[in-house]
Each structure stands twice: as structure tokens, then as C-alpha cells.
Protein backbone atom coordinates (compact mmCIF):
# COMPACT_ATOMS: atom_id res chain seq x y z
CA UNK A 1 0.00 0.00 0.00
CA UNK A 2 1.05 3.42 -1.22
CA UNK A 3 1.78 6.23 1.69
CA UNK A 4 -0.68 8.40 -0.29
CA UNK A 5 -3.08 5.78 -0.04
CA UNK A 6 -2.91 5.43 3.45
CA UNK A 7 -2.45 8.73 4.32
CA UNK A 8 -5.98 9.15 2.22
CA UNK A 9 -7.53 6.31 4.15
CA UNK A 10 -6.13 7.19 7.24
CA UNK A 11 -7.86 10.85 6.62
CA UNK A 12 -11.56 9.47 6.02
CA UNK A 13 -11.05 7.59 8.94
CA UNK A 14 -10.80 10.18 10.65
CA UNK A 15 -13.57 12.34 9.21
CA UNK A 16 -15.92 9.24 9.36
CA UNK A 17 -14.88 8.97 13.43
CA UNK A 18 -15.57 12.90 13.83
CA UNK A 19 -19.08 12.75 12.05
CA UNK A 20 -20.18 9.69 14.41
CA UNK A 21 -18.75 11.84 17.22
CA UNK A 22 -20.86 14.48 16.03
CA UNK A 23 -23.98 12.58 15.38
CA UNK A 24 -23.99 10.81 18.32
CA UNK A 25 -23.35 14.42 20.44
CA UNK A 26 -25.95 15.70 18.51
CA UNK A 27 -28.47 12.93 18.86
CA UNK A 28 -27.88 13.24 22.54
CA UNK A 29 -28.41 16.81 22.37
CA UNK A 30 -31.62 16.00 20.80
CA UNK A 31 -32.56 13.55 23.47
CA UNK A 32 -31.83 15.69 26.04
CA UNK A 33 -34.28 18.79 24.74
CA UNK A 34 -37.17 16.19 24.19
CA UNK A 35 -35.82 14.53 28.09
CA UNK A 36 -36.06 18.25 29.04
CA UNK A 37 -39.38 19.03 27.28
CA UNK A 38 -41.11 15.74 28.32
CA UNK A 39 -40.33 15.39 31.74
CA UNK A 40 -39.91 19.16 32.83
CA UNK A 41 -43.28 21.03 34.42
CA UNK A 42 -45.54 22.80 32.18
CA UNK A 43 -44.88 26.67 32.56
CA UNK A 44 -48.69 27.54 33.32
CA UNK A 45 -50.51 31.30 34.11
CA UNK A 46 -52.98 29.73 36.39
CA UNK A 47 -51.79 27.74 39.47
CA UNK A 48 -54.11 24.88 37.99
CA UNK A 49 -55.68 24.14 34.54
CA UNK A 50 -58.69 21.61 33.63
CA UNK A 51 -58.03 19.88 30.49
CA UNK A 52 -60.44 17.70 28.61
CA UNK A 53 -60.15 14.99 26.17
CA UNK A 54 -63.43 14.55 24.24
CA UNK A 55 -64.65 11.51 23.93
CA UNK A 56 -63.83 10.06 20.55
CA UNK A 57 -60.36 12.13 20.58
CA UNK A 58 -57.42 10.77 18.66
CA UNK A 59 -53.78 11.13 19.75
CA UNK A 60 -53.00 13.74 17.43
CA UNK A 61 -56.67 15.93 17.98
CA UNK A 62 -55.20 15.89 22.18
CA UNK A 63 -52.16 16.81 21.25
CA UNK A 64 -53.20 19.88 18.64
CA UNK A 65 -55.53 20.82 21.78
CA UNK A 66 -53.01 20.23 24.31
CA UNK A 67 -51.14 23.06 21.72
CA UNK A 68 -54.28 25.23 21.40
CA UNK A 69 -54.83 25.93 24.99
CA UNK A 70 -51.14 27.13 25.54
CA UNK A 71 -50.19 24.40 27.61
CA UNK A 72 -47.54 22.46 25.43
CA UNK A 73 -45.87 23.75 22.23
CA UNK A 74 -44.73 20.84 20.63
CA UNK A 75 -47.81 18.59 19.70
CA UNK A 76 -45.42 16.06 17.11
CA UNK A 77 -43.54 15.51 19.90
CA UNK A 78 -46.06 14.77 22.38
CA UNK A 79 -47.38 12.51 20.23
CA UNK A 80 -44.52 10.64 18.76
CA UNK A 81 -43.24 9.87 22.52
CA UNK A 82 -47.19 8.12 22.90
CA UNK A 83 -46.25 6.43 20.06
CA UNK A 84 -42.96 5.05 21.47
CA UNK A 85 -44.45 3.89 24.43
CA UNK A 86 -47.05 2.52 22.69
CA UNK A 87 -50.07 3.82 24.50
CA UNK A 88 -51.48 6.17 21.84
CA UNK A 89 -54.90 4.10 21.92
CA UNK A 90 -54.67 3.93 25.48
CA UNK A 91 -55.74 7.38 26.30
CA UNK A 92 -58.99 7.99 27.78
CA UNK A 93 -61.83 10.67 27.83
CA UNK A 94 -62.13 12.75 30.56
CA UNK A 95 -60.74 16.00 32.65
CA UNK A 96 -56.90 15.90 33.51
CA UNK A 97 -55.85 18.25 36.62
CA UNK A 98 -52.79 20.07 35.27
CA UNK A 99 -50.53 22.37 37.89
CA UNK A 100 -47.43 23.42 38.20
CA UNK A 101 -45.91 19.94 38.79
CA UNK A 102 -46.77 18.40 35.74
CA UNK A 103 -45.36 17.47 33.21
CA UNK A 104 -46.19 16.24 29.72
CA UNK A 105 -44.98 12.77 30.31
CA UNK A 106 -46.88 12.60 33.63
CA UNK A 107 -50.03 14.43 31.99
CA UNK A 108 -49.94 11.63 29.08
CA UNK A 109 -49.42 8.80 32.49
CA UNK A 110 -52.85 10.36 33.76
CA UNK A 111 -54.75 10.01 30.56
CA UNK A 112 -53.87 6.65 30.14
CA UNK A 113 -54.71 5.59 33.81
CA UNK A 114 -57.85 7.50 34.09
CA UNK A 115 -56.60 9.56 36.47
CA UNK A 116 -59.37 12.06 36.54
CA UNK A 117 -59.59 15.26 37.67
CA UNK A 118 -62.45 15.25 40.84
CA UNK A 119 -65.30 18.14 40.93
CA UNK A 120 -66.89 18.58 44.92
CA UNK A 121 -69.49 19.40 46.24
CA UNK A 122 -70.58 20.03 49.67
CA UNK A 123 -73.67 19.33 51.52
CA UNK A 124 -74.14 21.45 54.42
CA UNK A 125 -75.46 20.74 57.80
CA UNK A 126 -79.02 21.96 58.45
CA UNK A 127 -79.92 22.51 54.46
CA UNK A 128 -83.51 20.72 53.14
CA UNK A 129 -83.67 18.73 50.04
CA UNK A 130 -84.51 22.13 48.01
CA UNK A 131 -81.36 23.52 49.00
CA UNK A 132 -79.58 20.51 48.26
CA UNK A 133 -80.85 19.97 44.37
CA UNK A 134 -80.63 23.72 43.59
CA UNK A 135 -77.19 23.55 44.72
CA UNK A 136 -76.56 20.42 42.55
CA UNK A 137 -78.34 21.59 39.58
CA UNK A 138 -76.27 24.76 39.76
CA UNK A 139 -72.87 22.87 38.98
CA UNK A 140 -72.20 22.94 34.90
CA UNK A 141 -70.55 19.19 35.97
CA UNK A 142 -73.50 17.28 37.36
CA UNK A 143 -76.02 15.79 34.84
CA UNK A 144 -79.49 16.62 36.22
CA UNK A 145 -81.69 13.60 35.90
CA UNK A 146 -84.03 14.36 39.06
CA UNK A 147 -86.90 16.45 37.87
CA UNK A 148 -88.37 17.15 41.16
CA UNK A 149 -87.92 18.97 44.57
CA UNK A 150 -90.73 17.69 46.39
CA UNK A 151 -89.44 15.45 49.14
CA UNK A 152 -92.37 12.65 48.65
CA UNK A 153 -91.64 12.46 45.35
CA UNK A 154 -87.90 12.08 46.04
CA UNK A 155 -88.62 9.53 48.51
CA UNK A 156 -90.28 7.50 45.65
CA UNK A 157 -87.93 8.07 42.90
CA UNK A 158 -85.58 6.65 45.92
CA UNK A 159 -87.04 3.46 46.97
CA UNK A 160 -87.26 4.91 50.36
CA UNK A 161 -89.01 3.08 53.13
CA UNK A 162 -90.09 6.65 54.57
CA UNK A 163 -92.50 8.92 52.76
CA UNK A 164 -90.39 11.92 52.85
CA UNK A 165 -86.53 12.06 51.36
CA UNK A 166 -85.89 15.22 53.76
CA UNK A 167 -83.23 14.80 55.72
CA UNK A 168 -82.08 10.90 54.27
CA UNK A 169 -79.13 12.98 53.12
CA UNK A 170 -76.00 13.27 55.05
CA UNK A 171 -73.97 16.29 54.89
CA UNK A 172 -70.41 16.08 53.59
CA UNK A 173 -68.31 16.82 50.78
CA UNK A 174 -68.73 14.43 47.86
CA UNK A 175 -66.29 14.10 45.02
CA UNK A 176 -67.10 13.30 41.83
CA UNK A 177 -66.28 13.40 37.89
CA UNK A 178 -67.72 15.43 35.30
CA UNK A 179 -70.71 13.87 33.71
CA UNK A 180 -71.96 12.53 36.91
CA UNK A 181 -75.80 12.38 38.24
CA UNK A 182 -77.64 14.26 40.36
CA UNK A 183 -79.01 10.74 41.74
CA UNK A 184 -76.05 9.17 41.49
CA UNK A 185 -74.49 12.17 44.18
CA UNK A 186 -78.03 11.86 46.13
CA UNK A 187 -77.88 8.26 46.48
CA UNK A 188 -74.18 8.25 47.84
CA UNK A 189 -75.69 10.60 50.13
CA UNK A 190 -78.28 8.54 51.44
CA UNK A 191 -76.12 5.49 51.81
CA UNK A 192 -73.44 7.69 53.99
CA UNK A 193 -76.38 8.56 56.33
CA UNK A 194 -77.69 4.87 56.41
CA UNK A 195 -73.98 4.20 57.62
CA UNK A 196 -74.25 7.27 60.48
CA UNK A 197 -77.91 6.71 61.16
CA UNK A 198 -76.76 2.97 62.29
CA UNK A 199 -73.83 3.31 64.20
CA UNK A 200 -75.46 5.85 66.45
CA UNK A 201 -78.15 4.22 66.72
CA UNK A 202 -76.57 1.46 67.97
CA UNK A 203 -74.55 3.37 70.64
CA UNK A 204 -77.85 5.45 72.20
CA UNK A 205 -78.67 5.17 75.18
CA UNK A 206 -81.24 3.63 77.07
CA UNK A 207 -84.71 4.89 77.73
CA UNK A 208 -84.87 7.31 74.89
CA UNK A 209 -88.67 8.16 73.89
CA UNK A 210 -88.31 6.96 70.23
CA UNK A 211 -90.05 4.09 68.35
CA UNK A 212 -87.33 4.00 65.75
CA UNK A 213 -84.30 5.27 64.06
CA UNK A 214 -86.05 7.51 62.02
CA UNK A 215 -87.88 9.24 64.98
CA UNK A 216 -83.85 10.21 66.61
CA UNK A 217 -83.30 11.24 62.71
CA UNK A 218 -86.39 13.64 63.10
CA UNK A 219 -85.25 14.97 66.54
CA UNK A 220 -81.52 15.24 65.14
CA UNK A 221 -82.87 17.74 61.94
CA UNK A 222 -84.50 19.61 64.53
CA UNK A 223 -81.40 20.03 66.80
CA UNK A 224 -79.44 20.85 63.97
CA UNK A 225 -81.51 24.15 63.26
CA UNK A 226 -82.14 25.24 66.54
CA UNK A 227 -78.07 25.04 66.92
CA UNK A 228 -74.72 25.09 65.43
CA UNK A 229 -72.61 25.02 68.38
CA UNK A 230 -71.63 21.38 69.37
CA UNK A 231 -71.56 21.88 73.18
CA UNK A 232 -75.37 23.16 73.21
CA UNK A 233 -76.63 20.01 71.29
CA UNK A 234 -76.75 17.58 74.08
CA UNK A 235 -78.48 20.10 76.00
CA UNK A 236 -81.00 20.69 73.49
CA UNK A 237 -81.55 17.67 72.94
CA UNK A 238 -82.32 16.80 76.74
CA UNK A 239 -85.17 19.61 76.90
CA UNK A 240 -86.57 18.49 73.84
CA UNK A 241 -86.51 14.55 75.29
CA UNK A 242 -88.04 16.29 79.11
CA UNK A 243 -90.30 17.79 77.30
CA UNK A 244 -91.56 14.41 75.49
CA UNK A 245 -91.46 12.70 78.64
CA UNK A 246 -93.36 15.23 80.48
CA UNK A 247 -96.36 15.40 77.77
CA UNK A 248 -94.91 19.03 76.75
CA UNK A 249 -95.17 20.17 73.35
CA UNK A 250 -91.76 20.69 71.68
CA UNK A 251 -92.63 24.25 70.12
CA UNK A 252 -89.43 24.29 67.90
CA UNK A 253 -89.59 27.43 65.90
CA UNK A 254 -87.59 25.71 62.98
CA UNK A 255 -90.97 23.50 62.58
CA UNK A 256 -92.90 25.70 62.31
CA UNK A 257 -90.69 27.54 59.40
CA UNK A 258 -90.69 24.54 57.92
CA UNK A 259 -94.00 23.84 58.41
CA UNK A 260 -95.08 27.72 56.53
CA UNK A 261 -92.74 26.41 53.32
CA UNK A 262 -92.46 29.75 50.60
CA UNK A 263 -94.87 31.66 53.23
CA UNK A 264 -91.86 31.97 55.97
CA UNK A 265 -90.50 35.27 54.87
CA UNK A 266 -88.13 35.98 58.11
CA UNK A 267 -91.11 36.35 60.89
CA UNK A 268 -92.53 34.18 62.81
CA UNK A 269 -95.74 36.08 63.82
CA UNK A 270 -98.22 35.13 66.65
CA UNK A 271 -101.10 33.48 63.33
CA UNK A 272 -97.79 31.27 62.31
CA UNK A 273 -97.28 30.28 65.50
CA UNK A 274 -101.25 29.11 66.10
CA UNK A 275 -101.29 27.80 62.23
CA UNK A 276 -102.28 23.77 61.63
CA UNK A 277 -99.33 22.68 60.01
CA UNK A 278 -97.68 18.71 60.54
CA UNK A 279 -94.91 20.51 61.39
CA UNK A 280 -95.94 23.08 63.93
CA UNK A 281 -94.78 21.70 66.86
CA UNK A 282 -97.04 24.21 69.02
CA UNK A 283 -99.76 22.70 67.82
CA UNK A 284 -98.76 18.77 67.16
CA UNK A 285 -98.19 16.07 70.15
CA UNK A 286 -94.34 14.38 69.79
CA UNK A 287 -92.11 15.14 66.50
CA UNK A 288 -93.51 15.91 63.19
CA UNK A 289 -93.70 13.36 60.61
CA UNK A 290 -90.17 13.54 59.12
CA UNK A 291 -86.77 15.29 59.03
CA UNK A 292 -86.90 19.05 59.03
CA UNK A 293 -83.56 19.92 57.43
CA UNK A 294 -79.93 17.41 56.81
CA UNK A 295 -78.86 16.41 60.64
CA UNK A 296 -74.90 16.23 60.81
CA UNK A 297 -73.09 13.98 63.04
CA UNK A 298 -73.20 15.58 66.33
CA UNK A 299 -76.75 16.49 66.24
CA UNK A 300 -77.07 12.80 65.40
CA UNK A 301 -74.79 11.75 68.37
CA UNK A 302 -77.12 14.57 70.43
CA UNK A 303 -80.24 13.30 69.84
CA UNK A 304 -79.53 9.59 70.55
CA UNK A 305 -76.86 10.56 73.40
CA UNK A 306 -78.59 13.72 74.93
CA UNK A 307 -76.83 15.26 78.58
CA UNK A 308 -78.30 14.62 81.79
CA UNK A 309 -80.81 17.91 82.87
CA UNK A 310 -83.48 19.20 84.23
CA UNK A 311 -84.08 21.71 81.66
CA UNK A 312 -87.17 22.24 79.80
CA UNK A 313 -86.05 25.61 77.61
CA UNK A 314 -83.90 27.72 76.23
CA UNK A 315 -83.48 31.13 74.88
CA UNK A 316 -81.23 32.84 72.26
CA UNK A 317 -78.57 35.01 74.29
CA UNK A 318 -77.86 36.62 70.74
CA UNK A 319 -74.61 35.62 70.32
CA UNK A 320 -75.43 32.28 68.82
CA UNK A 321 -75.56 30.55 72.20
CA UNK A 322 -78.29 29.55 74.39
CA UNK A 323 -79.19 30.19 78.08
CA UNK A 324 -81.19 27.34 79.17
CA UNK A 325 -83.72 27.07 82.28
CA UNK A 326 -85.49 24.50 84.26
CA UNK A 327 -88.51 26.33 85.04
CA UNK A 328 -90.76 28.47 83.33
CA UNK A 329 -90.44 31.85 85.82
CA UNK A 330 -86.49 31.42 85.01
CA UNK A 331 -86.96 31.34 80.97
CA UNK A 332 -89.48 34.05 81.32
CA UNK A 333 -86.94 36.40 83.18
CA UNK A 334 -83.80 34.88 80.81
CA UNK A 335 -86.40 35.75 77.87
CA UNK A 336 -86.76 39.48 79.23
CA UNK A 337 -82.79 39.84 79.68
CA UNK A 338 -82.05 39.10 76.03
CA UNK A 339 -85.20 40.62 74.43
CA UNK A 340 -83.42 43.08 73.48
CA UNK A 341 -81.79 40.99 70.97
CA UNK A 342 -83.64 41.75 67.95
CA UNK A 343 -82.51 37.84 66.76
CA UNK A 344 -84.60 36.73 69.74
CA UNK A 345 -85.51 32.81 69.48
CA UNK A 346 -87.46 31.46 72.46
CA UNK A 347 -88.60 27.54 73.12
């Protein structure tokens, strides 16, 4: 072999070792902006965006969208790495929670799993089934199959064993996807207060002047809106049960609000209070025929676990607390201290 000849060969040797060199650094470079871009968080203007895959999307219509809404630039890449992986069928419809943590590779690991982003709602203590539906019909994510507020009906559309659905609720916060059912939410409802309703049932004391579960449900609705404060409820509950015991008439004002329905407009006046109503509790014997309002747990626990007393009212000291009394002459006088109180509530 000539020296030119090996001198040439030696040359393209060379060349052909610095263009691997060069591929190779620049393949890696490559890698490393798609590593980057994958794996890095997505740069977002909100601290958290919902984004939806329709059902029926392709790979390439969620990544063009993914592009659209500003969230990540490079839709051939997004989809190319699905295709490496080999989950670009896999994908599934549905809203994806994106914040400032994700990343398109971890976004992509969400739509394949189903991960999906979870709407709540909260049902609050003391509401009635009105309050309830409107609040459920009012969220764009809820499906509204339930065509009626009226608590009967409810109860029937239900399967209920009670006539009324008021108060079979319990209130709590209940997550859920887009595209669920107003019954579906109700129903998980009404099983969580089956589950609440038994248990404290089980642990009540002895003696207690109900018939059945569904009577301490009844009291518990009515404890609920005569009171928020915890400590009170045991209390309340105990005149309410000396009352019973004693042949007293409850005279709950919350009854009888109930009771007037769209006719309560803030008053309670004197014709109210002296109106036949099944709820009027100054003019029934015992509870009224179902739930007033949602119980929550403690007014549960309260009416099934009441304190020890002698009392047999209570007033409003207008601070949201109570002053209660075992004898008529002392409520009369405690009534006269707080009358002031424009908020005045008297039992």
C-alpha cells in the first residue's frame, strides 16, 4: 500500500470517526431537549388548569388541543413519545388536573390511567332537600336527571321506606367526575347517612322516647336548626326529650318555618305560630312526621346521646348561644334579659 493511499484512508477515517462523534453528540443533544421538554413542568398562568379529552379524541386531535390551549408547544412531539411507548390508543376521555408539577410525560401517564380530575361538592349541615338539588343543579358538571324537589316524590324516585326524602341525606363533601348524576351524588348521600344513622343508633342510650331510628333522625334535623354550636346540642336535645317525657309540646320554631314552606319570609308572627301545620310543633303532640332539614353527626350523636338535665327551655342570648332554664319563671326572666336581641328565638 502506497503512503498516499494510506495517508488518504487514514484521513476518512478520521472524518468518518468525527461525524459519528458528532452525530452521536448531537443525537444526545436531541434527546436531552425532548428529556427536558417531556419530563420538565408545564410553565402555566394559572396555578391549575382543567383539560379535557373529548370523547372520541385521537392522539393527534389531544395533542393539537393540548397546543391550542397554551399548555404544550410541541404537539409532534407529544405525540410521537405516545407512540414510542405505545399507548397512543390507550388514552382515555375525561378532565386531567394540570398544575405546576406536571409534566407532559406525567399528563400523558394520567390520561392513560384515568386519572381524573375530581369536581366537589358540599352538603351542608341543616340545608332541606330544596337547597340541596338547587345547589346540585347549579354545577355545569352534574347531569341533572331528578326532575323534582318535592321530598315525597324524592322519597319515591328513591325506593325509600319513609315517605319523605328530607333529611335521608347526610352532609359532607362528595367528590365526583364530570358527567356525573344528580341521583347518582343523592344516592351516595343517602347510603353515607344509612352508615351514620346505624352506628349511632346502635350506641344510644337507654330509655330514649323513640319508636325507631327515624324518629332520633327527626329529633336530630331539629337540633341541627335550633343550633350550630356542638356543646349546646346535648343540651337541646335533653329539653326536647323532658319535654316528650313530660307530655310538653316541643314548640321548635324551625318546625314551624318549615311547616309555613315559601310563606316563611323571616317572621314568625303570633297566626304562624297558632297555624295547623304537621310541622308546627305548638300545635302537634311528639315530632312531626319527618326530618326538618340534613342532621350532621353531632346532632345525630345529640339526639340519641342527649346530657343529663333538668331543663325544659332555652333562649337565644344573641350571640349564637343559648341560656337554658329549668322552670318556666327562670326562661321568662332569661327571655326578658335578652329581648333586646332583635334575633330573639325562644322555646
Amino acid at each position: 500500500m502506497s503512503v498516499n493511499l494510506a495517508r488518504l484512508i487514514s484521513s476518512y477515517k478520521s472524518i468518518f470517526i468525527k461525524t459519528a462523534i458528532s452525530f452521536i453528540a448531537v443525537s444526545l443533544a436531541i434527546l436531552l431537549i425532548l428529556r427536558t421538554l417531556l419530563h420538565s413542568p408545564i410553565t402555566l398562568d394559572l396555578d391549575t388548569i382543567i383539560f379535557e379529552v373529548k370523547e372520541g379524541s385521537t392522539l393527534n386531535s389531544v395533542s393539537d388541543e393540548l397546543q391550542k390551549d397554551g399548555i404544550f408547544a410541541y404537539p409532534k412531539i407529544f405525540a410521537a413519545y405516545a407512540r414510542i411507548q405505545g399507548v397512543d390508543r390507550l388514552i382515555q376521555p375525561g378532565e386531567y388536573e394540570i398544575t405546576e408539577s406536571t409534566s407532559p410525560s406525567s399528563l400523558l401517564g394520567k390520561m392513560i390511567s384515568g386519572e381524573l380530575f375530581q369536581h366537589r361538592i358540599t352538603l351542608v349541615e341543616g340545608w332541606t332537600i330544596d337547597q340541596v338539588l338547587e345547589t346540585l343543579w347549579s354545577d355545569d358538571a352534574i347531569i341533572q336527571e331528578i326532575e323534582t324537589k318535592d321530598p315525597k316524590s324524592l322519597a319515591d324516585l328513591l325506593s325509600l321506606e319513609v315517605a319523605s326524602a328530607e333529611g335521608m341525606l347526610f352532609p359532607d363533601t362528595y367528590f365526583f367526575t364530570k358527567g356525573a348524576t344528580d341521583i347518582s351524588i343523592v344516592r351516595r348521600a343517602y347510603i353515607n347517612l344509612q352508615g351514620m344513622l346505624r352506628s349511632a343508633w346502635e350506641d344510644r342510650l337507654g330509655g330514649l322516647p323513640y319508636d325507631s331510628s327515624y324518629e332520633a333522625l327527626t329529633m336530630a334535623s331539629i337540633i341541627e336548626k335550633e343550633s350550630s354550636t356542638t356543646s349546646e346540642k346535648g343540651y337541646i336535645s335533653s329539653v326536647f326529650i323532658n319535654r316528650i317525657e313530660r307530655g310538653m309540646r316541643l314548640q321548635s320554631d324551625p318546625t314551624v318555618i318549615y311547616g309555613m314552606g315559601e310563606e316563611y319570609d323571616g317572621v314568625i308572627t303570633r297566626d304562624a305560630l297558632m297555624q295547623e301545620t304537621a310541622f308546627n310543633t305548638y300545635r302537634i303532640e311528639g315530632l312531626p312526621p319527618s326530618p326538618i332539614a340534613l342532621p350532621g353527626l353531632e346532632s345525630l350523636k345529640a339526639s340519641l346521646n342527649p346530657l343529663e338535665s333538668n331543663y325544659l327551655y332555652f333562649v337565644s342570648q344573641g350571640d349564637g348561644s343559648h341560656y337554658f332554664s329549668e322552670s318556666l319563671k327562670e326562661h321568662n326572666d332569661a327571655v326578658d334579659r335578652f329581648r333586646e336581641n332583635n334575633d330573639l328565638k325562644s322555646n
